[in-house]
N, C-alpha and C. Protein backbone atom coordinates (compact mmCIF):
# COMPACT_ATOMS: atom_id res chain seq x y z
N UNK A 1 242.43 -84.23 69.49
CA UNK A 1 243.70 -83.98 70.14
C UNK A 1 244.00 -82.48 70.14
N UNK A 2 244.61 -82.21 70.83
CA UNK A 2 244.69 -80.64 71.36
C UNK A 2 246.42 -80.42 70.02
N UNK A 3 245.99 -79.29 69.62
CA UNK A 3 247.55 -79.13 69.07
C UNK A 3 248.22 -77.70 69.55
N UNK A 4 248.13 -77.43 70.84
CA UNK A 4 249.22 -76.35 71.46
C UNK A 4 250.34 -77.00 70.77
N UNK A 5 250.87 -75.82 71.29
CA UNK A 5 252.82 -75.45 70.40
C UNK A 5 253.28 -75.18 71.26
N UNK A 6 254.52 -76.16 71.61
CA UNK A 6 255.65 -75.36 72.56
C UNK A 6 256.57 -74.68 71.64
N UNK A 7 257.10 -73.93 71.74
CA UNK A 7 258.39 -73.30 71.17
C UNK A 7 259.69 -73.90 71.98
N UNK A 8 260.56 -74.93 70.91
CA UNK A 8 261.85 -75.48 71.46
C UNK A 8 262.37 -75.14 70.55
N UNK A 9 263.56 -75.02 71.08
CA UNK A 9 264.54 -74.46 69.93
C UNK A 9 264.56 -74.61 68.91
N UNK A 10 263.84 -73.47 68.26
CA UNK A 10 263.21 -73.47 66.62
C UNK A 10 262.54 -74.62 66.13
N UNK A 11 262.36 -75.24 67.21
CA UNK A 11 261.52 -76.70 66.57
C UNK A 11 260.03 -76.38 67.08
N UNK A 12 258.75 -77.04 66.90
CA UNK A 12 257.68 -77.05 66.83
C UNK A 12 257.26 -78.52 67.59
N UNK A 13 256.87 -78.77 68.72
CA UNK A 13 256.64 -79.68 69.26
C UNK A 13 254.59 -79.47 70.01
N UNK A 14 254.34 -80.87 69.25
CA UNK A 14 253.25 -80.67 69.84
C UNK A 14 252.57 -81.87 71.06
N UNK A 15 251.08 -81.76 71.52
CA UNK A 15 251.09 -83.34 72.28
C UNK A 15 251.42 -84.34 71.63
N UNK A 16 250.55 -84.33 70.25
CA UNK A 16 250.39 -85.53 70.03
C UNK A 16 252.08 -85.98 69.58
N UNK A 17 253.11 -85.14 68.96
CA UNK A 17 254.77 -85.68 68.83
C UNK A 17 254.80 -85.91 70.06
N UNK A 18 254.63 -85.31 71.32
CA UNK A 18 255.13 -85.68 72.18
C UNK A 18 254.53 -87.39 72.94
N UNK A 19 252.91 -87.61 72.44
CA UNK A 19 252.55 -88.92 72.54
C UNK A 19 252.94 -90.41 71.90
N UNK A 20 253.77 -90.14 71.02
CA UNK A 20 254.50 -90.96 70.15
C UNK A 20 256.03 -91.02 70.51
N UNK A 21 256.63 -90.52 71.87
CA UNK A 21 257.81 -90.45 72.55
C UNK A 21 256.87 -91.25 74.23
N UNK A 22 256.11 -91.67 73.97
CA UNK A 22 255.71 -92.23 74.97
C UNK A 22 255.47 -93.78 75.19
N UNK A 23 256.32 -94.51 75.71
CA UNK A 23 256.27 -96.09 75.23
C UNK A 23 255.92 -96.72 76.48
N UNK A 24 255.58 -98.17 76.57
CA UNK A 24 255.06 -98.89 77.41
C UNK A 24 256.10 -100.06 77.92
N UNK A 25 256.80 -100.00 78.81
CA UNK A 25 257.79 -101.16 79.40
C UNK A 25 257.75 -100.80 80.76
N UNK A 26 257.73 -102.25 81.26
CA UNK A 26 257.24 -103.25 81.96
C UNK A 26 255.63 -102.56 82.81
N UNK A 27 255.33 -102.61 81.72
CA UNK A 27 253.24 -102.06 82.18
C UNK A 27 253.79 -100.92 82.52
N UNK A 28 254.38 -99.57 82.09
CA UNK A 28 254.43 -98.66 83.05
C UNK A 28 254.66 -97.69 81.71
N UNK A 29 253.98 -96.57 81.25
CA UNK A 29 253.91 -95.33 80.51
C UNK A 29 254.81 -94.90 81.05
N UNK A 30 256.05 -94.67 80.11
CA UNK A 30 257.64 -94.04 80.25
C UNK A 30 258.03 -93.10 79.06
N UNK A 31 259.13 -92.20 79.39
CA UNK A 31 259.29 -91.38 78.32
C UNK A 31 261.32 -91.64 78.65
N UNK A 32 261.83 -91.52 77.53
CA UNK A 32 263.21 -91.95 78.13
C UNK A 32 263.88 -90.59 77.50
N UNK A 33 265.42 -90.67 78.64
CA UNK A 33 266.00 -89.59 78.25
C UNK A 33 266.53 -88.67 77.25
N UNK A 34 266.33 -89.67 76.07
CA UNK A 34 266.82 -88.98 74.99
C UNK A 34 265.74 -88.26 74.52
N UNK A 35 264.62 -88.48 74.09
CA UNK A 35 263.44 -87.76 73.95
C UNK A 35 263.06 -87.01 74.97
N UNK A 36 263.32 -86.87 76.39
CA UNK A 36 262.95 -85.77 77.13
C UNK A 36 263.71 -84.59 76.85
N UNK A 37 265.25 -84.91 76.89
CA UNK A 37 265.95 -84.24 76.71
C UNK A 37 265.81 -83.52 75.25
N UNK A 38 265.61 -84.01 74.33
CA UNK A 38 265.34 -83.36 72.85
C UNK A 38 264.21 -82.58 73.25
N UNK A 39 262.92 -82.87 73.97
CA UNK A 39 261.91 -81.79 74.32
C UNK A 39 262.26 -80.80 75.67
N UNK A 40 262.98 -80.69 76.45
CA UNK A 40 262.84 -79.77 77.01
C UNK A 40 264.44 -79.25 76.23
N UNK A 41 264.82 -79.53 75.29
CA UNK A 41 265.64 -78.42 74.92
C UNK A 41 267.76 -78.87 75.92
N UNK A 42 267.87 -79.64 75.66
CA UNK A 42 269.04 -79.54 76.80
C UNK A 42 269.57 -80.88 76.09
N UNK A 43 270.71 -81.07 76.54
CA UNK A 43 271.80 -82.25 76.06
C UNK A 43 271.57 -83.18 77.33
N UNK A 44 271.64 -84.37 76.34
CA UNK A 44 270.97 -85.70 77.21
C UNK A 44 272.02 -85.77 78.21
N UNK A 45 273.50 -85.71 78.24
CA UNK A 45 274.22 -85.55 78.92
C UNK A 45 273.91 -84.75 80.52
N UNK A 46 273.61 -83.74 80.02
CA UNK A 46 273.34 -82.92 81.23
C UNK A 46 271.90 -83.12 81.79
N UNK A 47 270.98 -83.59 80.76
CA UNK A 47 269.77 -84.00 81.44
C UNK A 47 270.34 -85.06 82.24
N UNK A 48 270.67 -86.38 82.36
CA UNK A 48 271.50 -87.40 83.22
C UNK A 48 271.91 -86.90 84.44
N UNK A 49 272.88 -86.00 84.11
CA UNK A 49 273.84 -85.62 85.36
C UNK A 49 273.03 -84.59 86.47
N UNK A 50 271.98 -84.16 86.08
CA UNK A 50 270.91 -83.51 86.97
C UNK A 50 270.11 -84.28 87.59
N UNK A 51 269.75 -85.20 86.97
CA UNK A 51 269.07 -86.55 87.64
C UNK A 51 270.16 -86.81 88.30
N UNK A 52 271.22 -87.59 88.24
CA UNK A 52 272.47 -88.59 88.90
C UNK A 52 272.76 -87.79 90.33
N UNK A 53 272.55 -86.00 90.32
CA UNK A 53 272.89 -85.00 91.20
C UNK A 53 271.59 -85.23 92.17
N UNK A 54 270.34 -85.30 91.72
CA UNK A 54 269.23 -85.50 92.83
C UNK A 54 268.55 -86.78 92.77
N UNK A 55 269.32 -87.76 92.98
CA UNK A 55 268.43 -89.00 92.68
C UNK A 55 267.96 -89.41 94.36
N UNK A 56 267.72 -88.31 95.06
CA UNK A 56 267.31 -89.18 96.27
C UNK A 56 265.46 -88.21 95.70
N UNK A 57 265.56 -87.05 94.85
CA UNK A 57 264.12 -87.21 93.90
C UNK A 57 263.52 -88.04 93.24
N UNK A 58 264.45 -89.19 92.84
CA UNK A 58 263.83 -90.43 91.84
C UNK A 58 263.59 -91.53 92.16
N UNK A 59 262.50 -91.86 93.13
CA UNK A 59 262.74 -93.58 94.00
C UNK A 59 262.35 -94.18 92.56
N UNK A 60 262.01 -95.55 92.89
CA UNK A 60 262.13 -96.61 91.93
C UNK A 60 261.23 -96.78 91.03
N UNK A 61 259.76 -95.97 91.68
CA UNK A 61 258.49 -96.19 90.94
C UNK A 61 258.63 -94.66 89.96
N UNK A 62 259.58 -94.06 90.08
CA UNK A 62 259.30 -92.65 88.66
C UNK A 62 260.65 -92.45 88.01
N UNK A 63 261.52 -93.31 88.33
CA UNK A 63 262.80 -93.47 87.29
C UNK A 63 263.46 -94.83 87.02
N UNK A 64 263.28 -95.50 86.17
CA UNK A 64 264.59 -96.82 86.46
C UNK A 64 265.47 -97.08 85.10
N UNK A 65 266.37 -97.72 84.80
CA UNK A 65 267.13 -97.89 84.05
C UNK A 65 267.11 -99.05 83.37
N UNK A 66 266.50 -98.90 82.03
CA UNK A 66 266.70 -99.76 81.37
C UNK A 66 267.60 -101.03 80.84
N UNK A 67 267.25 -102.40 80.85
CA UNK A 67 268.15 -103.11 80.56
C UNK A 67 268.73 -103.00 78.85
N UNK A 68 269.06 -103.90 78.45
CA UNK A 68 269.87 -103.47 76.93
C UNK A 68 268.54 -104.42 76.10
N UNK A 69 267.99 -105.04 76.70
CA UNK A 69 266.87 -105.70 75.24
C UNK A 69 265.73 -104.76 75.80
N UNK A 70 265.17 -104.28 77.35
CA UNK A 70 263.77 -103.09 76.83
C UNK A 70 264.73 -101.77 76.22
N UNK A 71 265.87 -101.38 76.19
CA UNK A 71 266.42 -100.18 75.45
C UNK A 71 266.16 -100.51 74.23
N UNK A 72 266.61 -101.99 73.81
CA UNK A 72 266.57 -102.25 71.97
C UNK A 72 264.99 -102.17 71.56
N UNK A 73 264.53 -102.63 72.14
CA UNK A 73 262.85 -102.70 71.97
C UNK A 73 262.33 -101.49 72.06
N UNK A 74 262.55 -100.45 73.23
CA UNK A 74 261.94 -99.27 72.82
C UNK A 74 262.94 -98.41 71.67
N UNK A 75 264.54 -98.53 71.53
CA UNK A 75 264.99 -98.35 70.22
C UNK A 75 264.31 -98.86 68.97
N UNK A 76 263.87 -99.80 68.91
CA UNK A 76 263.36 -100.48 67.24
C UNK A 76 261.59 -99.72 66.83
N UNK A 77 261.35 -99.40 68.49
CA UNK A 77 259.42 -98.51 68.13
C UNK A 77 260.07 -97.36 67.98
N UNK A 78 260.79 -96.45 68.39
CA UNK A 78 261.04 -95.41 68.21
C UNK A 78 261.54 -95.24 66.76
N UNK A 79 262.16 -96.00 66.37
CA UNK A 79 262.67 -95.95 64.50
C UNK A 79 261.68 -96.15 63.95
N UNK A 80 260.59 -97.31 64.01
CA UNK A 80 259.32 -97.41 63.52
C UNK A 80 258.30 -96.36 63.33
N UNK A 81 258.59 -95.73 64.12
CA UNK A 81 257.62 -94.12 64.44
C UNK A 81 257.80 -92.87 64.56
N UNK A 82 259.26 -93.05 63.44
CA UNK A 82 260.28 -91.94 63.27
C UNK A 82 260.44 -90.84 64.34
N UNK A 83 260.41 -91.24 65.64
CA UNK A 83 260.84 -90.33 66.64
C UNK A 83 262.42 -90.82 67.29
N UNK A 84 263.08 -91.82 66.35
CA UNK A 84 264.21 -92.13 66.82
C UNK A 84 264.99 -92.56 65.65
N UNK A 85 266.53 -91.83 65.72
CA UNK A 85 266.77 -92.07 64.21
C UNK A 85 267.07 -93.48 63.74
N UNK A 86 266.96 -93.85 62.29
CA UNK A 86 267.90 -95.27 62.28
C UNK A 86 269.30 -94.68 62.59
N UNK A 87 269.61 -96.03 63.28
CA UNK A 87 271.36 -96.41 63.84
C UNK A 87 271.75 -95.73 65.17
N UNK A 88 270.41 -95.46 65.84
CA UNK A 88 270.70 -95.06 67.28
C UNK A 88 271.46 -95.57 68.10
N UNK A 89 272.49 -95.20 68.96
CA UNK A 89 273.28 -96.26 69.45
C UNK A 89 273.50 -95.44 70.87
N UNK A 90 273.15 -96.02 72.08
CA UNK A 90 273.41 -95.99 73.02
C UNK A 90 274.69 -95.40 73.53
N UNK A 91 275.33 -95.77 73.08
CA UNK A 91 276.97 -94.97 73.84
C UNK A 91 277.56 -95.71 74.80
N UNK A 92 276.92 -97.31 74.83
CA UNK A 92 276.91 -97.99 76.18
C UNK A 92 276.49 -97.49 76.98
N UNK A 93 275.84 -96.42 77.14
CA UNK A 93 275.08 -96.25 78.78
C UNK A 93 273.70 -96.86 78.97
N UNK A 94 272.89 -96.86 79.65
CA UNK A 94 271.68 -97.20 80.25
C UNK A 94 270.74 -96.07 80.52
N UNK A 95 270.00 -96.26 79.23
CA UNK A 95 268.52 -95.53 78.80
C UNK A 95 268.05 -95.62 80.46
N UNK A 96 267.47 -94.10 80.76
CA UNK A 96 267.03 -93.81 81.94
C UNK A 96 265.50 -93.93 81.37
N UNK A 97 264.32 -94.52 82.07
CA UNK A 97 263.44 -94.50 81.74
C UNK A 97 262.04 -93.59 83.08
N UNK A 98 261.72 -92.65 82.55
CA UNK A 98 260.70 -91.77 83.48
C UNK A 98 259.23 -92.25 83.33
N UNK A 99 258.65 -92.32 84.54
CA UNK A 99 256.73 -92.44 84.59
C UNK A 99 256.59 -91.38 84.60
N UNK A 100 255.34 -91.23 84.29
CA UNK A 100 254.78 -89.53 85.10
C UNK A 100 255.09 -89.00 86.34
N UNK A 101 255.03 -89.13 86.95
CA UNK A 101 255.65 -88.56 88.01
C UNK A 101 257.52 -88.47 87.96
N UNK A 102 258.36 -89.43 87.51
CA UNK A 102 259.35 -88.84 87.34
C UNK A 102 259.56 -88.09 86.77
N UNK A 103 258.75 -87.42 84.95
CA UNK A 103 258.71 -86.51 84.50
C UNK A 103 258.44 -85.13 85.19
N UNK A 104 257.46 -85.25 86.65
CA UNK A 104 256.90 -83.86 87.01
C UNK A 104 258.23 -83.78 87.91
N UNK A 105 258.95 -84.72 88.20
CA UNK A 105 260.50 -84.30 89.19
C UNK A 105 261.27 -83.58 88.42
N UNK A 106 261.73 -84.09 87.51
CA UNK A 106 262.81 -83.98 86.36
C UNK A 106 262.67 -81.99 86.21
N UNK A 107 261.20 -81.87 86.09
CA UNK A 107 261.27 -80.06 85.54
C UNK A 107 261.70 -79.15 86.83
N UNK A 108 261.63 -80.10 88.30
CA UNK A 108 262.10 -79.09 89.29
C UNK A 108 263.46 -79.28 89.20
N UNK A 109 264.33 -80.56 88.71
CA UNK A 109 265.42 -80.22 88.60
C UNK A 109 266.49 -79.75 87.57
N UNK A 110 265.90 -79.89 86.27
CA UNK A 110 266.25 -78.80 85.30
C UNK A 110 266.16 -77.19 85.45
N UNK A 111 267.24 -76.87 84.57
CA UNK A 111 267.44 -75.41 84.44
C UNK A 111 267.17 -74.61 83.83
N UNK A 112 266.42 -75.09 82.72
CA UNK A 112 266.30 -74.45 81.09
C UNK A 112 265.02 -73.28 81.72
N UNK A 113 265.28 -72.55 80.00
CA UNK A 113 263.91 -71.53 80.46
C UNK A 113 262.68 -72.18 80.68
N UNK A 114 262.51 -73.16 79.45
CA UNK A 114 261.09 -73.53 79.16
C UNK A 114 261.04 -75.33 79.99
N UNK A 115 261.60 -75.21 80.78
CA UNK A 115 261.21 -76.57 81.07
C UNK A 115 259.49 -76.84 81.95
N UNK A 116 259.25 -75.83 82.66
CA UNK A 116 258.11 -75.61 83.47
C UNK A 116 257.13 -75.84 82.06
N UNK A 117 257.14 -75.33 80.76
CA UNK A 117 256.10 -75.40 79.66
C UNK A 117 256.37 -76.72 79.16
N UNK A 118 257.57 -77.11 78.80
CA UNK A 118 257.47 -78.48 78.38
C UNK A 118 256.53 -79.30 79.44
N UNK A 119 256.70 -79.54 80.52
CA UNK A 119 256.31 -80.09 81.46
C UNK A 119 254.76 -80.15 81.79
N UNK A 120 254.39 -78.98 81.29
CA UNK A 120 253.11 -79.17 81.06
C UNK A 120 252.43 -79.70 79.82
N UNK A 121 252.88 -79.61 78.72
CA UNK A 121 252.34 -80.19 77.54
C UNK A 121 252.60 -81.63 77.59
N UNK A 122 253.52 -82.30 78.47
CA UNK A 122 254.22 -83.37 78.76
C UNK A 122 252.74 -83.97 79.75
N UNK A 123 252.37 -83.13 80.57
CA UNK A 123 251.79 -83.98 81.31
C UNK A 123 250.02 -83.64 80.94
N UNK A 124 249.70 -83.06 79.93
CA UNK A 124 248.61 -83.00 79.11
C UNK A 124 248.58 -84.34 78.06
N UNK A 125 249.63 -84.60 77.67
CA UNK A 125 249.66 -86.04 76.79
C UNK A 125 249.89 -87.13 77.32
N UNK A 126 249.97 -87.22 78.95
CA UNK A 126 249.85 -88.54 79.82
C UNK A 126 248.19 -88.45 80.08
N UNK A 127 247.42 -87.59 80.47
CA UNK A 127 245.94 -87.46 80.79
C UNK A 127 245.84 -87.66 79.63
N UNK A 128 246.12 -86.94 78.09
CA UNK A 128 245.08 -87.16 76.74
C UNK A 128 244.86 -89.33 77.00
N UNK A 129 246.44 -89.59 76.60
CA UNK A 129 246.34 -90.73 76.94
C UNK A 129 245.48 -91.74 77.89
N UNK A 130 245.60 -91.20 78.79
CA UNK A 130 244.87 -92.01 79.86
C UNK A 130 243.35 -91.95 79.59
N UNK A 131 242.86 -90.73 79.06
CA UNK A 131 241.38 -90.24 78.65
C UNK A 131 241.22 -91.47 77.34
N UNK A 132 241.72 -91.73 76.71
CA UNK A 132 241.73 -92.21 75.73
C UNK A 132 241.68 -93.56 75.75
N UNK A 133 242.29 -94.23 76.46
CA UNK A 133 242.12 -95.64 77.08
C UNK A 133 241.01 -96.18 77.70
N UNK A 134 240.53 -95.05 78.81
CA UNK A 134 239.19 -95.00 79.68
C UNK A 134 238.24 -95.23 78.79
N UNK A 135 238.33 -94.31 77.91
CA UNK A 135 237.38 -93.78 76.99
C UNK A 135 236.58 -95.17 76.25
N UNK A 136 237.95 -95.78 75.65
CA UNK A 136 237.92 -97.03 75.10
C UNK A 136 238.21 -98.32 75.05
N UNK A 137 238.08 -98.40 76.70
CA UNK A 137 238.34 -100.01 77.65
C UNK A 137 237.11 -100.63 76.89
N UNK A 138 235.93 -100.33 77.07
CA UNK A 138 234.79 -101.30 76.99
C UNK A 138 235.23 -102.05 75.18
N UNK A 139 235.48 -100.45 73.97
CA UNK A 139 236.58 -101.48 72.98
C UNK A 139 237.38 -102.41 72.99
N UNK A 140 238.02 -101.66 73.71
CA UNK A 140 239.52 -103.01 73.73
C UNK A 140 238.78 -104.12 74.41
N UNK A 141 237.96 -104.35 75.13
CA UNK A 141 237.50 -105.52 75.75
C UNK A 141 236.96 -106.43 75.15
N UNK A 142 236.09 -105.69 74.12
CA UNK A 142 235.47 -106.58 73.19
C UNK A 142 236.38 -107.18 72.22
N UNK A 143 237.12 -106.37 71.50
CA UNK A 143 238.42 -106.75 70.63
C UNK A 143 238.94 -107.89 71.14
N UNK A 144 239.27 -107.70 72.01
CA UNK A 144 240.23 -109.17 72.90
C UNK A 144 239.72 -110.37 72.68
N UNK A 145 237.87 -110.26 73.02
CA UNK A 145 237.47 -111.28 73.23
C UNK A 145 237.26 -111.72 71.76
N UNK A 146 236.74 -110.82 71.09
CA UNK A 146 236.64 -111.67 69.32
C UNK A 146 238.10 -112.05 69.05
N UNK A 147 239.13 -111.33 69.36
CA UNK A 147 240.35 -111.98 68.64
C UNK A 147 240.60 -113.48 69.12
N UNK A 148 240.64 -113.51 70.17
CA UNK A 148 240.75 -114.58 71.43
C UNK A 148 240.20 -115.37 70.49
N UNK A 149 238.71 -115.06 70.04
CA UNK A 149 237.65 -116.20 69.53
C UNK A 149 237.56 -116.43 67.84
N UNK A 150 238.43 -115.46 67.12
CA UNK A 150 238.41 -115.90 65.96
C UNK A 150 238.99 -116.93 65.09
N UNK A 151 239.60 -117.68 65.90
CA UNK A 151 240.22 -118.74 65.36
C UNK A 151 238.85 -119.98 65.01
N UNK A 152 237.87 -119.90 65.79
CA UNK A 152 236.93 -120.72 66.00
C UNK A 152 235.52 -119.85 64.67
N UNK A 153 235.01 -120.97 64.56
CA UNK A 153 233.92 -120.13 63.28
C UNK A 153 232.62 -119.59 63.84
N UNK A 154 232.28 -118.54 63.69
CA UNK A 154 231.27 -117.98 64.48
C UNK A 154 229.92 -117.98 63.81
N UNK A 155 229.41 -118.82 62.77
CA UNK A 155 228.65 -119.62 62.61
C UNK A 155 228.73 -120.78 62.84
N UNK A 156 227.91 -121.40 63.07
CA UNK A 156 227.82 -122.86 62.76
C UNK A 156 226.88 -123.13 61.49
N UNK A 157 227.66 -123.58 60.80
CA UNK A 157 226.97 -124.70 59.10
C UNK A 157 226.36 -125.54 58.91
């Protein structure tokens, strides 16, 4: 894994933190606003209202809005994997959820200095990822099939 350094406000962010802000709902590699917003440096608030200002940038396939059980579900992995604190609480709004490509929108419509650098280390840990899967389909394939089959005894006596 590559460990470049972004510099965020006095914090130290690298891919791989940033690959562990990366969750999987409904089959689709998403990063949600509160963790974007903590990496490019800006209040989730105003990350929102920049989206809400250009959403004819966000069709359906690179932004959508989470319901309240995939928010709790990606809330309960994110506590699990200490990238989300315990007792996170929504605010009642609706977790905005980004693909890759809504992520590469999001940095043309932010303002910050470093959002163009976040954005790239952001989209270096969607390829590490994807490299990584490729890499190890023919694994996971096999895995499946022994798990699938271990209930059954793979001798015979």
């Amino acid at each position: 894994m590559s460990n470049e350094i972004i510099q965020n406000n006095d914090s130290l962010s690298t891919v791989e933190t940033i690959e562990k802000r990366i969750y999987t709902v409904r089959g689709e590699h998403v990063m949600i606003d509160r963790d974007l917003a903590d990496l490019y440096g800006v209040e989730n608030r105003s990350l929102r209202q920049s989206v809400r200002r250009n959403m004819e940038k966000f069709p359906d396939d690179f932004l959508y809005k989470l319901t309240e059980n995939e928010a709790n579900e990606v809330i309960l992995r994110g506590v699990s994997q200490s990238v989300i604190p315990s007792g996170y609480n929504t605010g009642g709004m609706q977790m905005f959820a980004f693909t890759e490509q809504g992520i590469a929108m999001l940095s043309t419509v932010l303002k910050s200095a470093n959002a163009t650098s976040v954005s790239v280390a952001i989209m270096r840990a969607f390829v590490m990822m994807r490299r990584f899967l490729t890499a190890n389909a023919a694994f996971f394939s096999v895995w499946i099939c022994l798990s699938k089959s271990s209930t059954r005894p793979l001798l015979n006596s």
